[in-house]
Protein backbone atom coordinates (compact mmCIF):
# COMPACT_ATOMS: atom_id res chain seq x y z
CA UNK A 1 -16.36 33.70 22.24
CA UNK A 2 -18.36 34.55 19.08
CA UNK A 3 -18.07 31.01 17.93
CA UNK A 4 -19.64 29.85 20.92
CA UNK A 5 -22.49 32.15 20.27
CA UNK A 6 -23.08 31.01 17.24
CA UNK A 7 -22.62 27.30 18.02
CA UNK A 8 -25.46 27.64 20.73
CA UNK A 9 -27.63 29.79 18.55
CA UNK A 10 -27.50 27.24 15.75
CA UNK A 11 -28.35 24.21 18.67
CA UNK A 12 -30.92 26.24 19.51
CA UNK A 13 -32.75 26.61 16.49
CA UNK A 14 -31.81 23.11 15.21
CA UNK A 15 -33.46 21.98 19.42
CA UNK A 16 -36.46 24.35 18.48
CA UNK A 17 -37.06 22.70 14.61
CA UNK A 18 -36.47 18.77 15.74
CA UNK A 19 -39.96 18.10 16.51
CA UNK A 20 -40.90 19.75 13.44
CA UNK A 21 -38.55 17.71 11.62
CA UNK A 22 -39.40 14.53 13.01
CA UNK A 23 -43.02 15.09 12.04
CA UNK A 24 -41.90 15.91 8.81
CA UNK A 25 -39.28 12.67 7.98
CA UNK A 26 -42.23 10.18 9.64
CA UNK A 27 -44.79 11.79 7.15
CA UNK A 28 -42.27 11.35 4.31
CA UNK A 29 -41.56 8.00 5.69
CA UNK A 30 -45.50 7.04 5.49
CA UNK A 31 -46.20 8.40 1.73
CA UNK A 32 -43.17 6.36 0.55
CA UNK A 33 -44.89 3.39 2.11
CA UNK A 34 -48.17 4.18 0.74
CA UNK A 35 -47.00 4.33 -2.79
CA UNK A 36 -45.19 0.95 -2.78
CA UNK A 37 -48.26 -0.81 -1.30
CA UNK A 38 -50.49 1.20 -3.99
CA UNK A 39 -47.76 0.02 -6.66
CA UNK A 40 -47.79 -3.44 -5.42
CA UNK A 41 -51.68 -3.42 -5.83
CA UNK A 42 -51.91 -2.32 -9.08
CA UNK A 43 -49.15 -5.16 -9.84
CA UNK A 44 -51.50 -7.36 -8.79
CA UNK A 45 -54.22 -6.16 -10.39
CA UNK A 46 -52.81 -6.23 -13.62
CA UNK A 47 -51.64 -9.45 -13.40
CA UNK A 48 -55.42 -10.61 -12.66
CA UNK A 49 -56.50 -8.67 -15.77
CA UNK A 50 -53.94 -10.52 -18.00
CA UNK A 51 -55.09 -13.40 -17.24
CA UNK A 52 -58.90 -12.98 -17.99
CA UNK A 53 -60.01 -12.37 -14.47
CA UNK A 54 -62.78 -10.05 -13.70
CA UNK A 55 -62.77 -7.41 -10.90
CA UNK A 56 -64.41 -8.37 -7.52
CA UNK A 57 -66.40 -5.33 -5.85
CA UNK A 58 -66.38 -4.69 -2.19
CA UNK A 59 -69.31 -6.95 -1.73
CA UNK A 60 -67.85 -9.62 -4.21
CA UNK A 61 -69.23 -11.15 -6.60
CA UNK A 62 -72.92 -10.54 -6.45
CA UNK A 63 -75.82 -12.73 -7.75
């Protein structure tokens, strides 16, 4: 009988952290993401800059 206490407490508190949790692995999940499309930017980028190329702004290239 105590086991089964402490089997439902533990599915309880596991039930009342999942959304918690969730939130937490997809905000993980994002960051990771972020950093390998930042990584494969500044790959890029470099490779530009070894090869003599200049920089374009936002505007690009102005006048």
């Amino acid at each position: 009988m105590e086991l089964t206490d402490a089997v439902v407490v533990v599915l309880l508190v596991v039930g009342f952290f999942a959304p918690a949790l969730s939130k937490l692995v997809t905000s993980v999940a994002f960051r990771i993401r972020a950093a390998g499309k930042a990584e494969m930017i500044r790959a890029k980028t470099g490779e530009a800059q070894a090869r003599g190329e200049r920089r374009k702004g936002k505007r690009g290239r102005r006048g």
